[in-house]
C-alpha atoms as a PDB file:
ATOM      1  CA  UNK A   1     101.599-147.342 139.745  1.00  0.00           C
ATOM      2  CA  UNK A   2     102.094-149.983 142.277  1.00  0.00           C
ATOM      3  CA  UNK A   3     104.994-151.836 141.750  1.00  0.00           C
ATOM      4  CA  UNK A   4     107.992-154.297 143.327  1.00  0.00           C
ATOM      5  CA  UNK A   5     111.613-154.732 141.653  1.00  0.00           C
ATOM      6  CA  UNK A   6     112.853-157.747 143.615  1.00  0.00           C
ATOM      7  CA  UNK A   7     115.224-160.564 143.355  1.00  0.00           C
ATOM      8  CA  UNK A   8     113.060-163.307 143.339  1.00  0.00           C
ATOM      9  CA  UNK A   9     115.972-165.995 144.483  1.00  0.00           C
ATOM     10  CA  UNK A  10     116.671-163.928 147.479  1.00  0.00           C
ATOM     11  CA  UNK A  11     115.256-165.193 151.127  1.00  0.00           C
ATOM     12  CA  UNK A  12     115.516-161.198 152.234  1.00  0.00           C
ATOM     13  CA  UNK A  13     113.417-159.974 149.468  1.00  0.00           C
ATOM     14  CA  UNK A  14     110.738-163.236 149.668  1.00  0.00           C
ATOM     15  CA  UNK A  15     110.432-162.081 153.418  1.00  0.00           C
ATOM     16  CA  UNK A  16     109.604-158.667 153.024  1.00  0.00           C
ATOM     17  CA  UNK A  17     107.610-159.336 150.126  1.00  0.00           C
ATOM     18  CA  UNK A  18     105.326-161.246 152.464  1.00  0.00           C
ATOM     19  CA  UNK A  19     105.928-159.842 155.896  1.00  0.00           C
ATOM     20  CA  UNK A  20     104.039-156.739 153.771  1.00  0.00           C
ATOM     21  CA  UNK A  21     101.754-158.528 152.163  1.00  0.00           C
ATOM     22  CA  UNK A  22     100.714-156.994 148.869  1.00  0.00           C
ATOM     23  CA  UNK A  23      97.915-157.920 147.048  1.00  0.00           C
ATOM     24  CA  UNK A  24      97.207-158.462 143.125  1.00  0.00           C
ATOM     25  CA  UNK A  25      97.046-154.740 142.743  1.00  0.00           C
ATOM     26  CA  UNK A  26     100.559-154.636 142.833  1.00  0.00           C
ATOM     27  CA  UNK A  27     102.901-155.971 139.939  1.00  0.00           C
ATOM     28  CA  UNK A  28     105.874-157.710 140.839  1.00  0.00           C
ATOM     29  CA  UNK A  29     109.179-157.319 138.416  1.00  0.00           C
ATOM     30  CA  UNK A  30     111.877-159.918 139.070  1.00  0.00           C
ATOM     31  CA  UNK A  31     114.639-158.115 138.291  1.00  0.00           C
ATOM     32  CA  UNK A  32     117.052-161.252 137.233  1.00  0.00           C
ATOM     33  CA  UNK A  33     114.658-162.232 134.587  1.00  0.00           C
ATOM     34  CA  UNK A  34     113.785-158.980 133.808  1.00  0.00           C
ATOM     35  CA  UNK A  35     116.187-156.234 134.617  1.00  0.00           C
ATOM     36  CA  UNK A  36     114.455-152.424 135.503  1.00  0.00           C
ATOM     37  CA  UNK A  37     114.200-150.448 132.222  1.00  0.00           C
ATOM     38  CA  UNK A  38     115.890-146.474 132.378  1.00  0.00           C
ATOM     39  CA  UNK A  39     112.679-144.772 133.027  1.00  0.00           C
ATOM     40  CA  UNK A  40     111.482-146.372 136.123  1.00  0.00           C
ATOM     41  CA  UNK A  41     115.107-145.877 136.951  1.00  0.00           C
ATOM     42  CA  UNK A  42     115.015-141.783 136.370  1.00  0.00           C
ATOM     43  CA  UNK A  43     112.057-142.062 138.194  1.00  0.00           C
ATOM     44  CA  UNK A  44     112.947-144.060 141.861  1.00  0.00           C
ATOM     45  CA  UNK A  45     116.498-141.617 141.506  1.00  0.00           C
ATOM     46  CA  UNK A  46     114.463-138.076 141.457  1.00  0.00           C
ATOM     47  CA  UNK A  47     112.420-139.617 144.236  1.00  0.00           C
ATOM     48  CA  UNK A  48     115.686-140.673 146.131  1.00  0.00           C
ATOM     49  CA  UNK A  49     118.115-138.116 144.892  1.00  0.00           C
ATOM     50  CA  UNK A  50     120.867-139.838 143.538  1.00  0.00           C
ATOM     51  CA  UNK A  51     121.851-143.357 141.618  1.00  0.00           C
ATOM     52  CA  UNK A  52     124.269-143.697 144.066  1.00  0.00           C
ATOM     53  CA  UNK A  53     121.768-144.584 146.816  1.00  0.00           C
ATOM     54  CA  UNK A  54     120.286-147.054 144.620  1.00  0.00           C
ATOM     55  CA  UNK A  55     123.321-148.728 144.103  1.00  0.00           C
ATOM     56  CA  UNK A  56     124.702-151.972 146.233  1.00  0.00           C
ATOM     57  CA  UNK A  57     127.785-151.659 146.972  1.00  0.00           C
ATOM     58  CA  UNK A  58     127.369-154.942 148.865  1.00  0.00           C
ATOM     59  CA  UNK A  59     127.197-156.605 145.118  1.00  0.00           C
ATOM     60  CA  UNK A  60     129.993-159.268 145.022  1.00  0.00           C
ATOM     61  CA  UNK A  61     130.623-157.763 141.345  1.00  0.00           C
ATOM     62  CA  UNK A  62     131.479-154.803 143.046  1.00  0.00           C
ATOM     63  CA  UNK A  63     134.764-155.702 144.415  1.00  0.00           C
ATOM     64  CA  UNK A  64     135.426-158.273 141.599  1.00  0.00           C
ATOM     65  CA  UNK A  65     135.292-155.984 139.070  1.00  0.00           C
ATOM     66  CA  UNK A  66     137.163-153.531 140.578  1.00  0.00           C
ATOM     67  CA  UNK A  67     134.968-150.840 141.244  1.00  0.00           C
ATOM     68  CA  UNK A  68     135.430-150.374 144.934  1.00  0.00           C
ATOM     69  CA  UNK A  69     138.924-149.009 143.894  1.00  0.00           C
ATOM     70  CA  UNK A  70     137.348-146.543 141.292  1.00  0.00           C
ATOM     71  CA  UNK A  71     135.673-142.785 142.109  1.00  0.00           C
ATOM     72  CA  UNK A  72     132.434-143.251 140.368  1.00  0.00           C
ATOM     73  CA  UNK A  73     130.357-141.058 138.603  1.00  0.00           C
ATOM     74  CA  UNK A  74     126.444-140.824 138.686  1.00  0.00           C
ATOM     75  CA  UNK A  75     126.741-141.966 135.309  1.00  0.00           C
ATOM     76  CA  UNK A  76     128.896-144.769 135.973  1.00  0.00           C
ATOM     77  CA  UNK A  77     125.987-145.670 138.996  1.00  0.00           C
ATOM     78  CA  UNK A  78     123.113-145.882 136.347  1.00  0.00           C
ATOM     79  CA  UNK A  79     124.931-147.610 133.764  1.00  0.00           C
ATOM     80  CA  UNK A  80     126.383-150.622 135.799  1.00  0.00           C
ATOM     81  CA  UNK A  81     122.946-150.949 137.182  1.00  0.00           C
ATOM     82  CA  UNK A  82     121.249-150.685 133.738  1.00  0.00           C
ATOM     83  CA  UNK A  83     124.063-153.650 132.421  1.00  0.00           C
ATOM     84  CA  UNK A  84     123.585-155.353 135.248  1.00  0.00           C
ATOM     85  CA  UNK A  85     120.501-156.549 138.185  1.00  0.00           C
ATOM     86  CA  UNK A  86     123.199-157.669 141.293  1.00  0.00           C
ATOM     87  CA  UNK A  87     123.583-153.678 141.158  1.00  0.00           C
ATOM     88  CA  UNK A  88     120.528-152.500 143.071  1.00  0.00           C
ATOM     89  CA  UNK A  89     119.797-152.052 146.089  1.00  0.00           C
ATOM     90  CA  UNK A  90     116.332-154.157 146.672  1.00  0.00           C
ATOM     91  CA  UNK A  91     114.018-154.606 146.893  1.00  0.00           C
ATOM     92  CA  UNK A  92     112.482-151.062 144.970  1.00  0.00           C
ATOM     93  CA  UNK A  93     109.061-150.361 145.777  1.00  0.00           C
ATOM     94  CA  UNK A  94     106.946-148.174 143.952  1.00  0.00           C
ATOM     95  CA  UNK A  95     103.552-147.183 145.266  1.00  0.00           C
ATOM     96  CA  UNK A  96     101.876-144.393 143.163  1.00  0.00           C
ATOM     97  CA  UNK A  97     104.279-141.474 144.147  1.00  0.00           C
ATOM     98  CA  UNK A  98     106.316-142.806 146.872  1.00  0.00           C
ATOM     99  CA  UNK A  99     109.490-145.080 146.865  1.00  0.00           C
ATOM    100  CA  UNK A 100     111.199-147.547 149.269  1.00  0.00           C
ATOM    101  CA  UNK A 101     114.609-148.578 148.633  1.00  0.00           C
ATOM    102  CA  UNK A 102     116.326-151.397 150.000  1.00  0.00           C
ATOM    103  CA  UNK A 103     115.581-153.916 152.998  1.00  0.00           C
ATOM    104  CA  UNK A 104     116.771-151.462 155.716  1.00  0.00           C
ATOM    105  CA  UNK A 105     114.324-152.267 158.938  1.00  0.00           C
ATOM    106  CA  UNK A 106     112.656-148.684 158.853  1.00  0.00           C
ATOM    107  CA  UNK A 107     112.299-148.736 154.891  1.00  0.00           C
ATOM    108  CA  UNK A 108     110.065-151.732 155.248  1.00  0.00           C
ATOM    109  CA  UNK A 109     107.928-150.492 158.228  1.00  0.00           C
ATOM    110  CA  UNK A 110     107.519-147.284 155.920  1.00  0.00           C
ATOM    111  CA  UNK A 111     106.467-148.602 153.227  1.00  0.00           C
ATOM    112  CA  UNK A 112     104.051-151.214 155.079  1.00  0.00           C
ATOM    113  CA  UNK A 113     102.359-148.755 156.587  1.00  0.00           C
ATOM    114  CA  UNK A 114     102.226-146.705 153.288  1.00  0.00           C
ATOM    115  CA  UNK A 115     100.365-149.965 151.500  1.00  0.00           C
ATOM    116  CA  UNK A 116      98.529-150.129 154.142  1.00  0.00           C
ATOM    117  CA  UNK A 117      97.166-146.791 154.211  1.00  0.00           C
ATOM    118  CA  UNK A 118      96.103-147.251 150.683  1.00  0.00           C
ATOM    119  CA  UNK A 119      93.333-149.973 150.877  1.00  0.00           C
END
């Protein structure tokens, strides 16, 4: 599976989509119109390790509502990003059995030159 879970509003995520420059073989997902389903979630966390890296914590919800204040569970990770989109950390990248999470500077170069190796 090739695949991106971006924010489709966002200028970071628009950049990176193009500074990488995917072709048709991979599917985009925007995630506000279409929020990532439990499975592919299970998946990117046993790639990454926790739901806790896949969380934002830079979320505006996440101080609104409190939750900067609150010990949370793995648990409490997956659900409020299952409820909820401004949650992840993004964009998610999924290419066949390697994942890139987030718009971190080396995460992008990584995963460039991981597309890139595949053509």
């Amino acid at each position: 599976m090739k695949k991106i879970f971006h924010l489709s509003s966002c200028n970071t995520n628009q950049r990176i989509l193009k500074e990488i420059g995917f072709g048709k073989d991979v599917e985009l997902q925007d995630i506000k119109s279409q929020n990532i389903d439990e499975e592919t979630l299970n998946f990117i966390k046993e790639k990454v390790g926790s739901y806790e890296a896949l969380f934002s914590k830079r979320a505006m919800k996440f101080r609104s509502m409190g939750l900067n204040e609150m010990s949370l569970s793995e648990n409490d990770y997956k659900k409020y990003m299952l409820d909820e989109y401004t949650f992840l950390k993004r964009p998610f990248i999924i290419l066949e059995d390697q994942v890139f999470v987030g718009n971190a500077k080396k995460t992008v170069e990584a995963a460039k030159e991981a597309y890139q190796a595949m053509k």
